[in-house]
PDB file of N, CA and C in Angstrom:
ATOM      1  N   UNK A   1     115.872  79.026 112.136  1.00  0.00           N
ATOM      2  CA  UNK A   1     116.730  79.202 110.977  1.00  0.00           C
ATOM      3  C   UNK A   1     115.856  79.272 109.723  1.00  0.00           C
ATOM      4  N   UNK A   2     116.363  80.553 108.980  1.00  0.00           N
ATOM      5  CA  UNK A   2     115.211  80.445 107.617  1.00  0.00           C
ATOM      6  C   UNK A   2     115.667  79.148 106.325  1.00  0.00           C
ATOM      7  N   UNK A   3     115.243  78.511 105.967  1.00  0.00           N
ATOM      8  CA  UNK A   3     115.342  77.439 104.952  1.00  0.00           C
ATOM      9  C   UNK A   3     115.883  77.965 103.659  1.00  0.00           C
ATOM     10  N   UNK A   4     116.375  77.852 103.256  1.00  0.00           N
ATOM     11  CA  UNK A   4     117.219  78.185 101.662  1.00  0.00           C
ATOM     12  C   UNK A   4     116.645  77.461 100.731  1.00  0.00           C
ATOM     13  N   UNK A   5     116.562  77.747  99.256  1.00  0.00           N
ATOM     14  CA  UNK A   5     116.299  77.022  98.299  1.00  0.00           C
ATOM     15  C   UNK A   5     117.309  75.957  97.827  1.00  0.00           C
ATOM     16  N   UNK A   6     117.478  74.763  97.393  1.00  0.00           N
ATOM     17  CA  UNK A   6     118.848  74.159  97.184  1.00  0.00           C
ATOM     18  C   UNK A   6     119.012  74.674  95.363  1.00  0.00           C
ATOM     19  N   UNK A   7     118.022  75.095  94.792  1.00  0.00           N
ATOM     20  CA  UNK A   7     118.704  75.387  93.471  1.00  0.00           C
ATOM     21  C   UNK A   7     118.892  76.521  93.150  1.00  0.00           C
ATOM     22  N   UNK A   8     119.564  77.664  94.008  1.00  0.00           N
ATOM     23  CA  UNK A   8     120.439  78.961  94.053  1.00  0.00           C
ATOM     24  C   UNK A   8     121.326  79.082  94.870  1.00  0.00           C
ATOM     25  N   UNK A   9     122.290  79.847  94.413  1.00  0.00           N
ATOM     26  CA  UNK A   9     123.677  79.844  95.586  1.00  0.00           C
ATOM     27  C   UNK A   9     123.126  80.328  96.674  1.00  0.00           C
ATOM     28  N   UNK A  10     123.366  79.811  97.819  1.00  0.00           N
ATOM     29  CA  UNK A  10     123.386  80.497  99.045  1.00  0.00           C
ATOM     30  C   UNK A  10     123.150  81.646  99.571  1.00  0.00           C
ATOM     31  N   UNK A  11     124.178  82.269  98.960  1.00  0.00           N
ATOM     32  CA  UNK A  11     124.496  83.636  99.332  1.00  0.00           C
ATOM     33  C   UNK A  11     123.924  84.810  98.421  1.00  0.00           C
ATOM     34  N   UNK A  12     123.410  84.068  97.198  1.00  0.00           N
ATOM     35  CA  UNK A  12     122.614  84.825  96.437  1.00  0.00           C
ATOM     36  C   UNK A  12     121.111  85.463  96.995  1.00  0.00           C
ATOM     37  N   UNK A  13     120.852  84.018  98.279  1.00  0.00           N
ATOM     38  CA  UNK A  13     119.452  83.893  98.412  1.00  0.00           C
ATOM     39  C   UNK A  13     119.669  85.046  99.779  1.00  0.00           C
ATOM     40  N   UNK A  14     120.409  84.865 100.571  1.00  0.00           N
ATOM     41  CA  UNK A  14     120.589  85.448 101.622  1.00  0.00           C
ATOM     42  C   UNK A  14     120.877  86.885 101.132  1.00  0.00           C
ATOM     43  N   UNK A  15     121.737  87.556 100.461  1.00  0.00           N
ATOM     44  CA  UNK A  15     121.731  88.786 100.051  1.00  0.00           C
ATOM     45  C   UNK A  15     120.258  89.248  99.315  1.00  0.00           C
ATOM     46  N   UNK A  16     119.561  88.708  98.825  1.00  0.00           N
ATOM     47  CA  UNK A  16     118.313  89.146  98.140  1.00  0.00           C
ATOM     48  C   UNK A  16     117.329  89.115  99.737  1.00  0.00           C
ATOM     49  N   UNK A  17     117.851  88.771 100.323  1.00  0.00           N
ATOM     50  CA  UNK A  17     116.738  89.205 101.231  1.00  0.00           C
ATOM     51  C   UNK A  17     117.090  89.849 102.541  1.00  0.00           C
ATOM     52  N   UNK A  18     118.365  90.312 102.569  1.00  0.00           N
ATOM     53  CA  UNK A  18     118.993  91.440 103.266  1.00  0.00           C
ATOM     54  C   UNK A  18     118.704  92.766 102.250  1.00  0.00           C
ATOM     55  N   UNK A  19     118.598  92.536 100.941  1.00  0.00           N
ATOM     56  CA  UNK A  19     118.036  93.555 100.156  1.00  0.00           C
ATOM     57  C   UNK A  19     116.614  93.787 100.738  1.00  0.00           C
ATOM     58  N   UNK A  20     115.930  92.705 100.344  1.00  0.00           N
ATOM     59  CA  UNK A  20     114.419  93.537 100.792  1.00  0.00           C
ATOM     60  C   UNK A  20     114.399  93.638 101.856  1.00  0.00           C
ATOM     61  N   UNK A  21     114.800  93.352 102.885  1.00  0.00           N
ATOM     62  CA  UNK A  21     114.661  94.141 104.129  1.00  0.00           C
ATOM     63  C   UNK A  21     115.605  95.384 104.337  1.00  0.00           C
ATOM     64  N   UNK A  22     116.441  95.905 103.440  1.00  0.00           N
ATOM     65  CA  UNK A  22     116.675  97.257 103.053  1.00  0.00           C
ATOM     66  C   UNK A  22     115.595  97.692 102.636  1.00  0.00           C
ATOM     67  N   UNK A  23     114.913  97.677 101.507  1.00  0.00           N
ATOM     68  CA  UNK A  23     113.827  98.368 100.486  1.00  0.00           C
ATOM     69  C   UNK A  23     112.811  98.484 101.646  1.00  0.00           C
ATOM     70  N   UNK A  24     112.000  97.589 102.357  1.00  0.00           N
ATOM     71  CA  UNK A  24     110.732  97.542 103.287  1.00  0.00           C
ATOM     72  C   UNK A  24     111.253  98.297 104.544  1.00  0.00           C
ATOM     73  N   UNK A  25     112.693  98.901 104.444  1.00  0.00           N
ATOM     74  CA  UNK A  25     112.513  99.639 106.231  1.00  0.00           C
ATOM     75  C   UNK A  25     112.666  98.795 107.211  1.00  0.00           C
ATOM     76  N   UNK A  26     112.945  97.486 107.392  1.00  0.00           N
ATOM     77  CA  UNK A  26     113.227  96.967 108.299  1.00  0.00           C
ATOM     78  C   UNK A  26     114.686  97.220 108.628  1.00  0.00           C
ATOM     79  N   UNK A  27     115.618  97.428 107.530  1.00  0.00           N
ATOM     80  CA  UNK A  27     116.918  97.828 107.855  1.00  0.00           C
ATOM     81  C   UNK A  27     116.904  99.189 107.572  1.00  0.00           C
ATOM     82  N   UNK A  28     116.358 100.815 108.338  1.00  0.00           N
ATOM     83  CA  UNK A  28     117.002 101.377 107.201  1.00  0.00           C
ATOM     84  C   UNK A  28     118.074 102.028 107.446  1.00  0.00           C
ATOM     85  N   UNK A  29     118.365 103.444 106.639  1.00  0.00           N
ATOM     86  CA  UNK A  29     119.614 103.709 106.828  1.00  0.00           C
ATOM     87  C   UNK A  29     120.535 104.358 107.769  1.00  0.00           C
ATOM     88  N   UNK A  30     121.793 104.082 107.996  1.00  0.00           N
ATOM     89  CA  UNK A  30     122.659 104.082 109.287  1.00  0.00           C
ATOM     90  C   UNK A  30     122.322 102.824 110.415  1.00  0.00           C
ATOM     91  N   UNK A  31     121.703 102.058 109.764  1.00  0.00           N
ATOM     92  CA  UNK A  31     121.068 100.704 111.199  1.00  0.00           C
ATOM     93  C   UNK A  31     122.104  99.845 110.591  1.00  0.00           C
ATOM     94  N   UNK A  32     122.726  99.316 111.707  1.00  0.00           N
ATOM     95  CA  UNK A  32     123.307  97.942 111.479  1.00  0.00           C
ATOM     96  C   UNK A  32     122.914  96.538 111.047  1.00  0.00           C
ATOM     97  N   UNK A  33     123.138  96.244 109.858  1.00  0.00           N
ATOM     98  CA  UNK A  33     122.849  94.968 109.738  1.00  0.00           C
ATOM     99  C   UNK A  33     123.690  93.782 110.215  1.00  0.00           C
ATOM    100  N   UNK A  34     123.103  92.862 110.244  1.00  0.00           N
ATOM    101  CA  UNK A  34     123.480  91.614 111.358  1.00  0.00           C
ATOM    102  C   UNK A  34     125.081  91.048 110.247  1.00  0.00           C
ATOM    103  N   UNK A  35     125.535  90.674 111.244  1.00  0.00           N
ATOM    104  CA  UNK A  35     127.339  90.357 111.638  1.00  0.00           C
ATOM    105  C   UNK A  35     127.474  89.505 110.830  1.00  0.00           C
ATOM    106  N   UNK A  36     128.516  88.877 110.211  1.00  0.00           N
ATOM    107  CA  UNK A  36     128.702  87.426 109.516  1.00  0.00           C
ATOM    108  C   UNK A  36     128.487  86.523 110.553  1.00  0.00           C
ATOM    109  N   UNK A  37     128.732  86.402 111.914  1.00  0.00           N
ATOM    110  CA  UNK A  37     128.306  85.587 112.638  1.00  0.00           C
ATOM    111  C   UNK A  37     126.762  85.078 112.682  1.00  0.00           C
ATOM    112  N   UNK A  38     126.138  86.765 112.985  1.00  0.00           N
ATOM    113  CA  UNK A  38     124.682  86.531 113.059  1.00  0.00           C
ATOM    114  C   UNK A  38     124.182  85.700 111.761  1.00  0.00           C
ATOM    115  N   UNK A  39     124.268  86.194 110.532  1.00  0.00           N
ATOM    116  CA  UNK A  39     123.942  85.928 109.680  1.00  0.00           C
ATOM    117  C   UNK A  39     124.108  84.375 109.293  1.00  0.00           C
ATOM    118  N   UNK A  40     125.379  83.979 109.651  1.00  0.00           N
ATOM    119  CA  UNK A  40     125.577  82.154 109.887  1.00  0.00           C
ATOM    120  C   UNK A  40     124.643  81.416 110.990  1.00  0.00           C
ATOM    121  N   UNK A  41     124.032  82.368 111.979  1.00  0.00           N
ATOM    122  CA  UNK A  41     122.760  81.372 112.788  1.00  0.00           C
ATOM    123  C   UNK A  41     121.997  81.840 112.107  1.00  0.00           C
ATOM    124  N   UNK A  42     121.753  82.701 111.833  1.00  0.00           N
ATOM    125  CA  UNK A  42     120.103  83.369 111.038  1.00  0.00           C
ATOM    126  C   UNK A  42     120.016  81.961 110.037  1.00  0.00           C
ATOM    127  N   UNK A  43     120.387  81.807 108.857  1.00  0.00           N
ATOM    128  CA  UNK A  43     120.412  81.358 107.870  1.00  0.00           C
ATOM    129  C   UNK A  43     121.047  80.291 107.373  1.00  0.00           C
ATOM    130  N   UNK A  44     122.278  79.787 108.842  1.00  0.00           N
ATOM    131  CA  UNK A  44     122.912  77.946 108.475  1.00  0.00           C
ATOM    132  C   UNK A  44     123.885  78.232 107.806  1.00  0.00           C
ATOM    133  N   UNK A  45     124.883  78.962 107.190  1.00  0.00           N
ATOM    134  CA  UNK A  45     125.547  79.219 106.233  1.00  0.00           C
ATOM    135  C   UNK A  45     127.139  79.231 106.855  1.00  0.00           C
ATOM    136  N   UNK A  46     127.498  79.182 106.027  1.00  0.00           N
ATOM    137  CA  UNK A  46     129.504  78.932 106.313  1.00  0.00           C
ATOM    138  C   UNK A  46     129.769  80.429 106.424  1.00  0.00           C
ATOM    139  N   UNK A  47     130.686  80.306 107.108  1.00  0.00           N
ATOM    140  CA  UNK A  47     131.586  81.758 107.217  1.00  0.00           C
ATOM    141  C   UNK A  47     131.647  82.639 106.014  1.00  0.00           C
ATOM    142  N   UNK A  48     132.231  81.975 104.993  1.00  0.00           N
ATOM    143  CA  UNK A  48     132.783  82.116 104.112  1.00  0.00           C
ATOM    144  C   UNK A  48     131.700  82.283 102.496  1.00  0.00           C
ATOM    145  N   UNK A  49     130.332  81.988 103.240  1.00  0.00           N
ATOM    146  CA  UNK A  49     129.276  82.629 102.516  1.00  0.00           C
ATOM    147  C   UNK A  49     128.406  83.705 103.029  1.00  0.00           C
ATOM    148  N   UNK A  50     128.785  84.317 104.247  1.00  0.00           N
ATOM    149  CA  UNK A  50     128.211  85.271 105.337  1.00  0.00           C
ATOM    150  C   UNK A  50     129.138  86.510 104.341  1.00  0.00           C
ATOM    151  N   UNK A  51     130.469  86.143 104.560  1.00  0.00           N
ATOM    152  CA  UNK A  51     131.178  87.057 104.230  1.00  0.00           C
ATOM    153  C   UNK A  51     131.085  87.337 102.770  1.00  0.00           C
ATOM    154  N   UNK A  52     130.536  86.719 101.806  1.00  0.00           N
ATOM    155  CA  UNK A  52     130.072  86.839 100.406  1.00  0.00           C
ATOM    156  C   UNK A  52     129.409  87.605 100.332  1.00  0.00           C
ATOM    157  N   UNK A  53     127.756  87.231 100.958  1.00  0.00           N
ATOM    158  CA  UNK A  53     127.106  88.148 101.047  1.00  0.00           C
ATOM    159  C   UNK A  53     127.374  89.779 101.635  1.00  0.00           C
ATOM    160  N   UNK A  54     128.408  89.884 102.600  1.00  0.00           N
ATOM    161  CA  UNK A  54     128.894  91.093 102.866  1.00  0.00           C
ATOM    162  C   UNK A  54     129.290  92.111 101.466  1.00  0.00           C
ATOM    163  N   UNK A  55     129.912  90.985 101.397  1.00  0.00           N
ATOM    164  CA  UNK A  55     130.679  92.278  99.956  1.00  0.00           C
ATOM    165  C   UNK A  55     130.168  92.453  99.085  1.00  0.00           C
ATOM    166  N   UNK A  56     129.191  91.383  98.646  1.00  0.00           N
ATOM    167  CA  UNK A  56     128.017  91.418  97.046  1.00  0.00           C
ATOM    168  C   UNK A  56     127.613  93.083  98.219  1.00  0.00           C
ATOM    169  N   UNK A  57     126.921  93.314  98.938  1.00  0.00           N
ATOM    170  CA  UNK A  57     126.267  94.186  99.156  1.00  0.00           C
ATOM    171  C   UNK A  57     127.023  95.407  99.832  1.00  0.00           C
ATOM    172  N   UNK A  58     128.196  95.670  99.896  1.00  0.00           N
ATOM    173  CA  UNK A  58     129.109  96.445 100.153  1.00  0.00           C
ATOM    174  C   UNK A  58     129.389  97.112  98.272  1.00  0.00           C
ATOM    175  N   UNK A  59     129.722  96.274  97.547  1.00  0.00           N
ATOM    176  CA  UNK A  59     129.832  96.425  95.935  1.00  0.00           C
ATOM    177  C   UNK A  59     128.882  96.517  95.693  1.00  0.00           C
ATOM    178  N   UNK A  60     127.627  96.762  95.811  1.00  0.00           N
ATOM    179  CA  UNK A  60     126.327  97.149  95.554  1.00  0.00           C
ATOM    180  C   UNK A  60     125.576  99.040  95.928  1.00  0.00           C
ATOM    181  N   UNK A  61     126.647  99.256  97.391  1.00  0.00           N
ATOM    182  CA  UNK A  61     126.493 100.490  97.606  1.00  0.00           C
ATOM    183  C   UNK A  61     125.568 100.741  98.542  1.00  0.00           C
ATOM    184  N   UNK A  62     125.125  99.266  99.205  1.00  0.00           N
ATOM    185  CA  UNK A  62     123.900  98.859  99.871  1.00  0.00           C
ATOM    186  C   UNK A  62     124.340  98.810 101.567  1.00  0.00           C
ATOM    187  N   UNK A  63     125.511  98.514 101.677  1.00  0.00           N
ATOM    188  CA  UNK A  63     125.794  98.692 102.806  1.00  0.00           C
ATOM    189  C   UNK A  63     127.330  99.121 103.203  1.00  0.00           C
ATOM    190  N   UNK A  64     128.041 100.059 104.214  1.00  0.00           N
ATOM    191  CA  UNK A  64     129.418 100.309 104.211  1.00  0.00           C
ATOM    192  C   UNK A  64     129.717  99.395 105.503  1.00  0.00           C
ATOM    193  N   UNK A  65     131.163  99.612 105.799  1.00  0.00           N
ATOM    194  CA  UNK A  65     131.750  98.702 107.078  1.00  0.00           C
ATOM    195  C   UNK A  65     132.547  99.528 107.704  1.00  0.00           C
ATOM    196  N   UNK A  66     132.237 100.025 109.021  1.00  0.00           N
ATOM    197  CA  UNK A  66     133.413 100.713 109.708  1.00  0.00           C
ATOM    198  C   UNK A  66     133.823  99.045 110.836  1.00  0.00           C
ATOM    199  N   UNK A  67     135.146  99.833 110.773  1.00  0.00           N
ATOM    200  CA  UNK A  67     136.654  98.913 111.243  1.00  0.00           C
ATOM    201  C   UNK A  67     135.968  98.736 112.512  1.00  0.00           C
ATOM    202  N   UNK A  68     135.995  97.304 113.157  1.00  0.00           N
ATOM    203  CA  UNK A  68     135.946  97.429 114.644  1.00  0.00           C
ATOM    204  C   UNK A  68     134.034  97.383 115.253  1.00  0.00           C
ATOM    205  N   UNK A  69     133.409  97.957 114.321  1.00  0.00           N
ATOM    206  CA  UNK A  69     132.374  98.774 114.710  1.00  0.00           C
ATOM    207  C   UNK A  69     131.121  97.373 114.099  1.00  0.00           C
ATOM    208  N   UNK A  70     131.442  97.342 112.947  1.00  0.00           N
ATOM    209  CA  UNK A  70     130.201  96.304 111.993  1.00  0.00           C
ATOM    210  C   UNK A  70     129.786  97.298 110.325  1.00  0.00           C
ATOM    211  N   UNK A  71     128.924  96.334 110.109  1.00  0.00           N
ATOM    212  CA  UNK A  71     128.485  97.129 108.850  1.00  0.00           C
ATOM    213  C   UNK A  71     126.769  97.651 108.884  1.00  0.00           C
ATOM    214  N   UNK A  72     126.976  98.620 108.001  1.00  0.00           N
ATOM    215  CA  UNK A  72     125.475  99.851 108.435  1.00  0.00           C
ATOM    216  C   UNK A  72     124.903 100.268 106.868  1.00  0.00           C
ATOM    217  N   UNK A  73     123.757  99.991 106.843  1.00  0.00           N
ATOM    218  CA  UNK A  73     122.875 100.425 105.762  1.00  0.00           C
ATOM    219  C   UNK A  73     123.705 101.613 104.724  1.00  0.00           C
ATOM    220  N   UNK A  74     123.600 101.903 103.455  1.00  0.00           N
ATOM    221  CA  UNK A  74     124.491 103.168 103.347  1.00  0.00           C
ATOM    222  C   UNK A  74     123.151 104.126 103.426  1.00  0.00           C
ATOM    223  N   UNK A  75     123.501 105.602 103.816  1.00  0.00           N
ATOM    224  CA  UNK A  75     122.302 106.499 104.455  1.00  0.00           C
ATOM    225  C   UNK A  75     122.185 106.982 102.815  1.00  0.00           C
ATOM    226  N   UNK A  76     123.070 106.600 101.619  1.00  0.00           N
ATOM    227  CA  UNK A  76     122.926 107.509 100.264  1.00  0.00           C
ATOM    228  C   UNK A  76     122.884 106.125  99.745  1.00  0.00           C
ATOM    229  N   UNK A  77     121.790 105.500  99.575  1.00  0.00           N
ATOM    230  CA  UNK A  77     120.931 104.376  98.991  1.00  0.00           C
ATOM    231  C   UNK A  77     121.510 104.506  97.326  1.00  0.00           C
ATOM    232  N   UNK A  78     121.931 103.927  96.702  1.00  0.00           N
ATOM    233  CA  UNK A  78     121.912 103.329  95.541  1.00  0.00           C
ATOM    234  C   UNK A  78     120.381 103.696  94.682  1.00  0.00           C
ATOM    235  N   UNK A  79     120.073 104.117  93.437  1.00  0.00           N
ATOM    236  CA  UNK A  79     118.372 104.384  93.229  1.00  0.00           C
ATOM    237  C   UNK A  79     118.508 102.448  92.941  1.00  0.00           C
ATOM    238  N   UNK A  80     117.243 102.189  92.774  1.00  0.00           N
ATOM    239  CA  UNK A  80     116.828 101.008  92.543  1.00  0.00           C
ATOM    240  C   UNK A  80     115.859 100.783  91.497  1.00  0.00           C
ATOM    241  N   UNK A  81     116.315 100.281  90.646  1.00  0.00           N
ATOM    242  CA  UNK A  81     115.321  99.782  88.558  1.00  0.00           C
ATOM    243  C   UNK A  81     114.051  99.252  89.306  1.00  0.00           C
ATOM    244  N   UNK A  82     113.261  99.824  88.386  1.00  0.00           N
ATOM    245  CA  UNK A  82     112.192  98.988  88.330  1.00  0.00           C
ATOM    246  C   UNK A  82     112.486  97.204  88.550  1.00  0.00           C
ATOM    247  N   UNK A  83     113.235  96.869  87.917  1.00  0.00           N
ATOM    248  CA  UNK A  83     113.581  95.864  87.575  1.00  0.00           C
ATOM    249  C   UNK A  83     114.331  94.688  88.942  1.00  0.00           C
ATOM    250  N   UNK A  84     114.480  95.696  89.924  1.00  0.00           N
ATOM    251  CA  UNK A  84     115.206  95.243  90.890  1.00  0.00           C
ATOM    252  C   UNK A  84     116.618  95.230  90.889  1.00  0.00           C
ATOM    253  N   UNK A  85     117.794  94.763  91.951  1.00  0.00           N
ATOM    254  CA  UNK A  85     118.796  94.833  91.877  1.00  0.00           C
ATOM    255  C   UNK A  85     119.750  94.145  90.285  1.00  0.00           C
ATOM    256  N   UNK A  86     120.461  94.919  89.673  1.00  0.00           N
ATOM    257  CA  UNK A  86     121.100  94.474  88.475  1.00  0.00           C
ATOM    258  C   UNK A  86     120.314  94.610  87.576  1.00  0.00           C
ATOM    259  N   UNK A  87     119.212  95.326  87.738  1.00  0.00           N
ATOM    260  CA  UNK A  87     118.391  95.814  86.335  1.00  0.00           C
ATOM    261  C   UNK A  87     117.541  94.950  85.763  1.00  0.00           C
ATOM    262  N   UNK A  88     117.752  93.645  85.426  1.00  0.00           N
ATOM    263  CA  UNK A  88     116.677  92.951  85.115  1.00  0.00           C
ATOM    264  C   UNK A  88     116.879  91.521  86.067  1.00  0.00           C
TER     265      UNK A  88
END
């Protein structure tokens, strides 16, 4: 299980690094990224912050969800700031 920082939300920490493993190619696009389930053993986290992180990065443009199926990299990437996600 990867260790979290205790002075950032959760799901902040876990989506920033489902990001960079978008940016580095470990996820890229049309690949499935791991389940709210997975993501609750990966990382220790409640349901209900798995699924946070889903949608911060669904509302980001970073990843879509087909019904039934899971959710998949989007293949039309968002550009990305210098600055990183949210610009600064």
């Amino acid at each position: 299980m990867i260790e979290l920082a205790p002075d950032r939300p959760r799901w902040r920490q876990v989506a920033d690094i489902i990001r960079e493993r978008i940016a580095d190619g470990t996820y890229p696009p049309g690949t499935q990224i791991p389940s709210v389930l997975k993501l609750q053993e990966e990382f220790g986290i409640a349901t209900a912050t798995s699924q946070k992180v889903h949608r911060g990065l669904r509302a980001e443009g970073l990843i879509y969800t087909e019904p039934g199926m899971g959710s998949f990299v989007s293949k039309d990437l968002p550009e990305r700031s210098a600055e990183g996600p949210g610009g600064a």
